[in-house]
Protein backbone atom coordinates (compact mmCIF):
# COMPACT_ATOMS: atom_id res chain seq x y z
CA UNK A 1 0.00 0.00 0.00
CA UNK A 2 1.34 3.35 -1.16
CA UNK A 3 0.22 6.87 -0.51
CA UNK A 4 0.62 10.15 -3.23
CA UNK A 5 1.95 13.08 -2.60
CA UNK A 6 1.03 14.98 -5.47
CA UNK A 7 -0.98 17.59 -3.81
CA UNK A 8 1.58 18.41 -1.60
CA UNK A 9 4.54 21.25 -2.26
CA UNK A 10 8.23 20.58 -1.37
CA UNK A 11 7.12 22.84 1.72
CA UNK A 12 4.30 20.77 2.85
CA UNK A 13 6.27 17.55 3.35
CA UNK A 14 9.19 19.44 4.96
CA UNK A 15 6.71 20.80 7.68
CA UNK A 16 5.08 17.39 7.36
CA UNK A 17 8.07 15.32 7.96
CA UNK A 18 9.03 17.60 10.75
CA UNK A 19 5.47 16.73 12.41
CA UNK A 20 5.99 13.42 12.48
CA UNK A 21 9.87 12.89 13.59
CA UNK A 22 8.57 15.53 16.47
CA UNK A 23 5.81 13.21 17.18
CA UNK A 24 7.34 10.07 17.25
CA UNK A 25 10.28 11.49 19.51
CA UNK A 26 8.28 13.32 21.92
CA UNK A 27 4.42 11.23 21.87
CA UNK A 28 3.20 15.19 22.37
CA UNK A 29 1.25 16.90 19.98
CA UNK A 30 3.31 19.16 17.46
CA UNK A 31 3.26 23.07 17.79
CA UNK A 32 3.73 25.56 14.72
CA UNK A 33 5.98 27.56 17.53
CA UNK A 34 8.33 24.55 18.09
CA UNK A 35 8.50 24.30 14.03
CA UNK A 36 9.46 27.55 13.70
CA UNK A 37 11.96 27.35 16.07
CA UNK A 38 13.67 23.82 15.89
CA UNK A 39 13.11 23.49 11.25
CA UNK A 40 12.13 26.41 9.67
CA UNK A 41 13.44 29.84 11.25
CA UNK A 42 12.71 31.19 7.45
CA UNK A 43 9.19 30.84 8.44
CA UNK A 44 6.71 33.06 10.51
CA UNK A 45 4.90 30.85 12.91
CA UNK A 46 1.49 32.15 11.10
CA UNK A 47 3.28 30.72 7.74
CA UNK A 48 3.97 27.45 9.51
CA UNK A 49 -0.23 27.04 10.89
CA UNK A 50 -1.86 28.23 7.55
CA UNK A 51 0.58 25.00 6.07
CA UNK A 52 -0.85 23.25 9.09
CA UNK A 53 -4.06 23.58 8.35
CA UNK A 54 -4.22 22.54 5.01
CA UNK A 55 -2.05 19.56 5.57
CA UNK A 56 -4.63 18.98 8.26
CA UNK A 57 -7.60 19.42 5.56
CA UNK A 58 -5.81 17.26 3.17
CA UNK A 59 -6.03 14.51 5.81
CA UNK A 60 -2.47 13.76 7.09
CA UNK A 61 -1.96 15.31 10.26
CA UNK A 62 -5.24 15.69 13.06
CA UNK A 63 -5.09 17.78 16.59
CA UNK A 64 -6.60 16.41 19.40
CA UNK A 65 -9.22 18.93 21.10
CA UNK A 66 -7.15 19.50 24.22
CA UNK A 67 -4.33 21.03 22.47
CA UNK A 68 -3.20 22.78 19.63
CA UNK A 69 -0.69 20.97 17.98
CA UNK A 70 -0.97 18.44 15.93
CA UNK A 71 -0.46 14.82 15.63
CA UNK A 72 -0.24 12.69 12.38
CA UNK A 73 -3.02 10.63 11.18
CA UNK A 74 -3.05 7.08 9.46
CA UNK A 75 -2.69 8.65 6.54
CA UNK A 76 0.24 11.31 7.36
CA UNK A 77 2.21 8.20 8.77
CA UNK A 78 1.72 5.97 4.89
CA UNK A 79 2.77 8.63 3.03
CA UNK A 80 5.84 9.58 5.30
CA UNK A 81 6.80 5.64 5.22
CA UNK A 82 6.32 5.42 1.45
CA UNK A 83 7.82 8.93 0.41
CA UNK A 84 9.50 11.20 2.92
CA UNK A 85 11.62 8.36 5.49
CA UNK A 86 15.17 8.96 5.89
CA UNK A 87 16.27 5.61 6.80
CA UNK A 88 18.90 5.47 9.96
CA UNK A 89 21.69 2.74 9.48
CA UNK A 90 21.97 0.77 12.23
CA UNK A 91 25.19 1.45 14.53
CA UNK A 92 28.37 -1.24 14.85
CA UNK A 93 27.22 -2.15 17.86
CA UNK A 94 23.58 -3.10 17.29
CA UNK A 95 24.91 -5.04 14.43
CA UNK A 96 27.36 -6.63 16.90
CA UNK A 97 25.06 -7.75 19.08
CA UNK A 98 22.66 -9.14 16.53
CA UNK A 99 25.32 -11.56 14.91
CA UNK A 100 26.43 -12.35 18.14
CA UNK A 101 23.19 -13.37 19.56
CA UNK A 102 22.24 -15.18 16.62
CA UNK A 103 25.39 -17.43 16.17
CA UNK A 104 25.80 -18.39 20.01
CA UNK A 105 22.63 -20.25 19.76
CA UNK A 106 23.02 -23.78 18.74
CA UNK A 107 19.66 -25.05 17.79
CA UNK A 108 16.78 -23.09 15.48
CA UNK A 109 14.72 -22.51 18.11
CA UNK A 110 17.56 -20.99 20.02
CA UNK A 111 18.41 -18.73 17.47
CA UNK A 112 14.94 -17.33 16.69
CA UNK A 113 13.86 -16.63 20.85
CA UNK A 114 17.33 -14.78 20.29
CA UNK A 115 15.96 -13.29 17.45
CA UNK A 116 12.77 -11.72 18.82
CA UNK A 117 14.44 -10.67 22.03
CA UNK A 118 17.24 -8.58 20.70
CA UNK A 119 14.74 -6.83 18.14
CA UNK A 120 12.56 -6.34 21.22
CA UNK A 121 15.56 -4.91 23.32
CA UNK A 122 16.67 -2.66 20.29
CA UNK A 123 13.53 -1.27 19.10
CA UNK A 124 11.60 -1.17 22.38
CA UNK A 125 8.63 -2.92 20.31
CA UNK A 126 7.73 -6.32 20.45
CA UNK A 127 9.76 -8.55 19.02
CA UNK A 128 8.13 -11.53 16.91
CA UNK A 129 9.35 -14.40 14.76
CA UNK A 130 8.07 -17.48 13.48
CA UNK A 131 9.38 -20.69 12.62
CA UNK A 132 10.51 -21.81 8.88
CA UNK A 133 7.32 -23.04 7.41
CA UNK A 134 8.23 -26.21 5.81
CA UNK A 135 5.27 -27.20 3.84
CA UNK A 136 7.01 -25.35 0.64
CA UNK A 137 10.57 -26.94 1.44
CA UNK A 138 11.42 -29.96 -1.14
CA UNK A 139 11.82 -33.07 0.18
CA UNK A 140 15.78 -34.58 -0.08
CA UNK A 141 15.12 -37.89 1.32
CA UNK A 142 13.24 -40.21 3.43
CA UNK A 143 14.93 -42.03 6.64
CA UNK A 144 13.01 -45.30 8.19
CA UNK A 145 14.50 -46.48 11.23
CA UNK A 146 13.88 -48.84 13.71
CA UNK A 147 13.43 -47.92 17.45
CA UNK A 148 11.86 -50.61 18.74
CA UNK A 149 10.46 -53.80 17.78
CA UNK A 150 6.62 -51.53 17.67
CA UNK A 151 8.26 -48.22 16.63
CA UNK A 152 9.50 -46.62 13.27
CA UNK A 153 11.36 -43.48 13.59
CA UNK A 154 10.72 -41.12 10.16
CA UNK A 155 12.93 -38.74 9.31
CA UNK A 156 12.34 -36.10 6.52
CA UNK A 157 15.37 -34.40 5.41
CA UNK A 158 14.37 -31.07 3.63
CA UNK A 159 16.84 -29.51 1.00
CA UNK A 160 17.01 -26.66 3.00
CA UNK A 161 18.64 -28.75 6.18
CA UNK A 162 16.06 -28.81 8.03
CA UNK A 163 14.71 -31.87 9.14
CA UNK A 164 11.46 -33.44 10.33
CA UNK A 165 11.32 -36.47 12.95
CA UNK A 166 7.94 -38.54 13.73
CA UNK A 167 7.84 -41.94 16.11
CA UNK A 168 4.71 -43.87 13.79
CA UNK A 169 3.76 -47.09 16.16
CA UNK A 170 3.29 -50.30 14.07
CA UNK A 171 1.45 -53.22 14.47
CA UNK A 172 4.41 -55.31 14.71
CA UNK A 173 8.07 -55.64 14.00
CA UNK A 174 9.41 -55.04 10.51
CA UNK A 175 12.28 -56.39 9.47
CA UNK A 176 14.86 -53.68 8.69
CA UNK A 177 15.50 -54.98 5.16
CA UNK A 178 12.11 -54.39 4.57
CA UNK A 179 11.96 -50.97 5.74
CA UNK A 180 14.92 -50.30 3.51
CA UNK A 181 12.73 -51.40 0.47
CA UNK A 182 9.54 -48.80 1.74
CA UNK A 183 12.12 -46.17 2.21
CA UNK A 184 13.64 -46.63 -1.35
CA UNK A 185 10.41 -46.56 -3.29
CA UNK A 186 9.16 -43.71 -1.29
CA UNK A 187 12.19 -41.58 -2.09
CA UNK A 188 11.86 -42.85 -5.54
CA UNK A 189 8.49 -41.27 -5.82
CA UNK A 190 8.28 -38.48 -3.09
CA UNK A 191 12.01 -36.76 -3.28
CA UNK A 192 11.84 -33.54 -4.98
CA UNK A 193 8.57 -31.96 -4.47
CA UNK A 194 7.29 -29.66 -1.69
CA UNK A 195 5.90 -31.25 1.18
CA UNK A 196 2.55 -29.74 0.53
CA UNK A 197 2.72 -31.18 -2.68
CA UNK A 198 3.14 -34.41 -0.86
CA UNK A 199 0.51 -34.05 1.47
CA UNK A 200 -1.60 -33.47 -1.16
CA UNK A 201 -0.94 -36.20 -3.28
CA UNK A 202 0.71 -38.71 -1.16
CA UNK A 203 -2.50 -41.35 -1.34
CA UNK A 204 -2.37 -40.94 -5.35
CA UNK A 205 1.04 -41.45 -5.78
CA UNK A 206 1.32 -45.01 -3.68
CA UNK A 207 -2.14 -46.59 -4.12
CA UNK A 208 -0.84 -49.23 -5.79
CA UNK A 209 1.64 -49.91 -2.85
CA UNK A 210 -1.11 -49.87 0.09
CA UNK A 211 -1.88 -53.62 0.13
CA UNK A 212 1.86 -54.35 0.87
CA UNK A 213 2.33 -56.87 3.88
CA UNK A 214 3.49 -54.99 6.74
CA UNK A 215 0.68 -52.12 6.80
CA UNK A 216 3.31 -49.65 7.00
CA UNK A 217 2.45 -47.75 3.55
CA UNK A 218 -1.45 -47.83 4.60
CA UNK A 219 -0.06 -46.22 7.90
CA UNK A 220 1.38 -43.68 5.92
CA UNK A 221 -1.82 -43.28 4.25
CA UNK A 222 -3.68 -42.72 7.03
CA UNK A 223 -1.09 -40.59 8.83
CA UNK A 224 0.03 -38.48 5.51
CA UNK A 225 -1.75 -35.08 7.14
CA UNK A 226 0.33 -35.47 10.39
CA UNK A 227 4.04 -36.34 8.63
CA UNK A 228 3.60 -33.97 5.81
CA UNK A 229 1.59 -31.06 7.44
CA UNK A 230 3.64 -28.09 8.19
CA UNK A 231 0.91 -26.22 10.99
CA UNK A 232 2.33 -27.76 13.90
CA UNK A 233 5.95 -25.68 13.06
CA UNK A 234 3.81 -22.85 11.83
CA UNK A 235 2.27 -22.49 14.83
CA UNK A 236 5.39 -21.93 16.64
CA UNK A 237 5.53 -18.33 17.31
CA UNK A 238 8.96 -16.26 19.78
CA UNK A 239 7.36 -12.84 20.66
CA UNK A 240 10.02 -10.56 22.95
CA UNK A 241 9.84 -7.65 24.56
CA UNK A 242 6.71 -6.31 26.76
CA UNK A 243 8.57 -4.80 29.45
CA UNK A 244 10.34 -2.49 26.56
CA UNK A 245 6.51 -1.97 24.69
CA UNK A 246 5.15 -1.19 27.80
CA UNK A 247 7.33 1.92 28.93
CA UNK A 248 5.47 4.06 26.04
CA UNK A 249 3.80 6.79 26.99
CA UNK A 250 0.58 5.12 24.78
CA UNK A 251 0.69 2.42 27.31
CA UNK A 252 -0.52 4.81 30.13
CA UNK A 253 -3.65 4.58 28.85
CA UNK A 254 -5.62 1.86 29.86
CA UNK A 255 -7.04 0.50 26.63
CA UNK A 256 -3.44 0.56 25.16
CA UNK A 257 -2.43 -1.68 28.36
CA UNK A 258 -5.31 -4.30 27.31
CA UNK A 259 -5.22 -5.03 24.00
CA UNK A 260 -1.50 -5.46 24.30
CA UNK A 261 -1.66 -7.66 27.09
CA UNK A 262 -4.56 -9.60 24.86
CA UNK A 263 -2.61 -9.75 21.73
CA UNK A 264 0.23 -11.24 24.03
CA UNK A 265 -2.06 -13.84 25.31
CA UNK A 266 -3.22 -15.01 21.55
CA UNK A 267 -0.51 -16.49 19.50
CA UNK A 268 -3.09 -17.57 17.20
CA UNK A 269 -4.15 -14.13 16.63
CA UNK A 270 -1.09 -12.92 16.19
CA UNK A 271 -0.07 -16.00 13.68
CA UNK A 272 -3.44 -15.71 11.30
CA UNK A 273 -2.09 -11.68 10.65
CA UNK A 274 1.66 -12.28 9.70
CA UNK A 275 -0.34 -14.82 7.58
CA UNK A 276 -2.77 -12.35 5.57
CA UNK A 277 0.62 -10.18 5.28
CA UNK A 278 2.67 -12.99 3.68
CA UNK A 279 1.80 -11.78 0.13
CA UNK A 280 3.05 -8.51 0.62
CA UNK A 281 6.31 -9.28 2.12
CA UNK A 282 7.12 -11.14 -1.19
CA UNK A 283 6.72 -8.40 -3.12
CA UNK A 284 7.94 -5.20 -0.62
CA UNK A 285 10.86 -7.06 1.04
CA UNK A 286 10.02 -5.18 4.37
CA UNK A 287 6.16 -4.46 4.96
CA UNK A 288 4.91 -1.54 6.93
CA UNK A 289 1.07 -1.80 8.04
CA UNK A 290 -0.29 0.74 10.17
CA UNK A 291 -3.39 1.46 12.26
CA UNK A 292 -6.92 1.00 10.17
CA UNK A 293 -5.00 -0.73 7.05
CA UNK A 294 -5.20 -3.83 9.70
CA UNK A 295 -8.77 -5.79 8.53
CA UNK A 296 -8.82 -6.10 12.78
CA UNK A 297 -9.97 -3.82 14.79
CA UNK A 298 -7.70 -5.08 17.29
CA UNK A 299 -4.41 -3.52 15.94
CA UNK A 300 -6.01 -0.33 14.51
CA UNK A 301 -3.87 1.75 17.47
CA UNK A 302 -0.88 -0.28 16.10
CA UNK A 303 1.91 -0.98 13.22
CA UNK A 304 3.17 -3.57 11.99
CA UNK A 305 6.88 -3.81 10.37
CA UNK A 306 7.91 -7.61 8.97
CA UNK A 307 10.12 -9.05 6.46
CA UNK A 308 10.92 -12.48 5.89
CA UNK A 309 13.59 -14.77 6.66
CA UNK A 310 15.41 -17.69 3.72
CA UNK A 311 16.45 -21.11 4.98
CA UNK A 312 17.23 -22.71 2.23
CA UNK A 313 13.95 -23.25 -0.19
CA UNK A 314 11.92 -22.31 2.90
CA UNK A 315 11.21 -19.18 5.14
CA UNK A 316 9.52 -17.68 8.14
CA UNK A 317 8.53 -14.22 9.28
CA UNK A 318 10.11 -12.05 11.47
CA UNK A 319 8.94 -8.21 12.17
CA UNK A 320 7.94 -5.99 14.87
CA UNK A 321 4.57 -5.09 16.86
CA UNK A 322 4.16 -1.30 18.24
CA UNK A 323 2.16 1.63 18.13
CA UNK A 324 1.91 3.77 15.30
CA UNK A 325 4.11 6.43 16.86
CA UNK A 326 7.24 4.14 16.09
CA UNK A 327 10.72 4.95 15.11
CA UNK A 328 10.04 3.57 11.11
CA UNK A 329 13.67 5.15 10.58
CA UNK A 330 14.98 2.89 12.64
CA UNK A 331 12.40 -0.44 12.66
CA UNK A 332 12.75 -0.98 8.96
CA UNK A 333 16.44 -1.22 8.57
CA UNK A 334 16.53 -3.17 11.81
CA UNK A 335 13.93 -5.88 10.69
CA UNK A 336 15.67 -6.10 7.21
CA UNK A 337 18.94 -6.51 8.76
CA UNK A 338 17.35 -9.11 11.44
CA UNK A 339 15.99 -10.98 8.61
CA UNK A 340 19.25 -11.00 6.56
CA UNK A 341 21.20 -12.25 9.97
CA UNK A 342 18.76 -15.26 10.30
CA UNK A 343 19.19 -16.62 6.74
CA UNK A 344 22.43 -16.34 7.15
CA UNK A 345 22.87 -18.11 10.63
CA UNK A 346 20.15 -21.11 9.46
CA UNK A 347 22.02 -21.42 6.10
């Protein structure tokens, strides 16, 4: 989503950039007086309210009735995120600690809590990643061992590296020289498409096999949504950083307090609207969503900034969660760069 500025003069989204960085530093509404004397000592403070108001009749900055400065407006904040940003580079340091973070952790799920709690620590926002989402991985190969004489251990290996492990119980013991021949003529059929293609398909592409004497391939069968379904992984969800989120001013405000606390308390929630922005990311790299773009109502005092992270053939979403007075400067860089760390650590 993109906003125009074609109505606007070179002046007009000075004064209108200035509104916002004041806003977003300060969480006070924005006075023509303080413009005048912080940006634009060329300008009378009159000059500075009549470009006020129209910017305020064209729809990008409001002023709440208690005061009269202004404050930007859903609008105001698109177009300064699509047009007018000045994007901050992130410092050594904050790089440092990123990497750092990332490559002490030894396991996936190690390095993506990491993940969520340094962007959480950095940005004061929350902090959210999910894991890969394997269903659109390719399948390398399929593992059948033995682990006991009434358990088969199955191990999907993905192209990407990452691999998949189900215990399937079985009526009784297969010989391992049996397994060996399963295993083969499922790779021979199953290795090299996605395993949503699989799941999909899987009942199709060994029909013929499902009569074979030791059950196993009707097992498969019957278990083909539980090996290749990805939602288990998808739902796994590392969300950092609610002491940080809650020492903005918005949170003083009761209502701000709640619906944070509730969207901390459904991962689900959270989950089903990095899903609905999926489509976006592809095509933006980083994705900015703020206040009433959200189809919730829930997040329409919020933004959301995510990009996505590359394991191999596969990839999972990483962003942050704060109010719509956030540092964009400084959240979009840092979520790009957060991304880029990832795929680099999991590769």
């Amino acid at each position: 989503m993109t906003a125009s500025l074609e109505h606007l003069t070179e002046r007009q989204k000075d004064i209108l950039r200035s509104v916002i960085q004041c806003f977003i530093q300060s969480a006070t509404p924005v006075a023509s007086q303080h413009l005048a004397a912080r940006f634009f000592t060329h300008l009378s403070p009159a000059t500075i309210r009549n470009e006020l108001a129209d910017l305020e009749e064209k729809g990008y900055i409001d002023h709440p009735h208690t005061s009269a400065g202004r404050v930007p407006t859903d609008k105001g904040y698109r177009v300064y995120v699509d047009n007018l940003i000045q994007y901050v580079e992130l410092t050594p340091a904050e790089k440092r600690a990123l990497g750092q973070r990332m490559t002490s952790a030894t396991e996936t799920e190690e390095v993506l809590q990491e993940a969520s709690k340094i962007l959480g620590k950095i940005s004061h926002q929350l902090g959210i990643v999910t894991s890969p989402h394997i269903g659109a991985g390719v399948l390398e190969k399929i593992e059948l061992v033995p682990v006991s004489t009434v358990r088969v251990l199955v191990i999907l290996t993905m192209r990407s590296g990452i691999v998949k492990t189900i215990t399937m119980e079985v009526a009784a013991e297969i010989r391992r020289e049996k397994l060996e021949r399963i295993c083969q003529t499922l790779n021979e059929r199953l290795a090299g498409l996605t395993l949503a293609e699989i799941r999909d398909t899987f009942a199709d592409r060994i029909k013929d096999l499902q009569n074979e004497e030791t059950g196993l391939i009707r097992l498969f069968i019957y278990s083909s949504k539980k090996l290749f379904d990805d939602s288990r992984e998808r739902e796994k969800l590392y969300i950092s950083g609610t002491q940080n989120i809650v020492e903005q001013p918005e949170f003083q405000k009761p209502g701000y307090f709640r619906t944070v606390i509730e969207l901390l308390d459904d991962a689900d929630f959270i989950l089903h609207v990095l899903e609905q922005h999926e489509e976006r990311i592809g095509t933006e790299g980083v994705s900015v969503t703020i206040g009433n773009e959200h189809k919730n109502k829930k997040l329409e005092n919020y933004s959301l900034v995510i990009s996505r992270y590359h394991v191999g053939d596969i990839c999972g979403t990483i962003g942050l969660i704060g109010p719509k007075r956030m540092n964009y400067a400084k959240a979009v860089p840092l979520v790009d760069f957060a991304a880029q760390t990832i795929s680099h650590t999991l590769s």
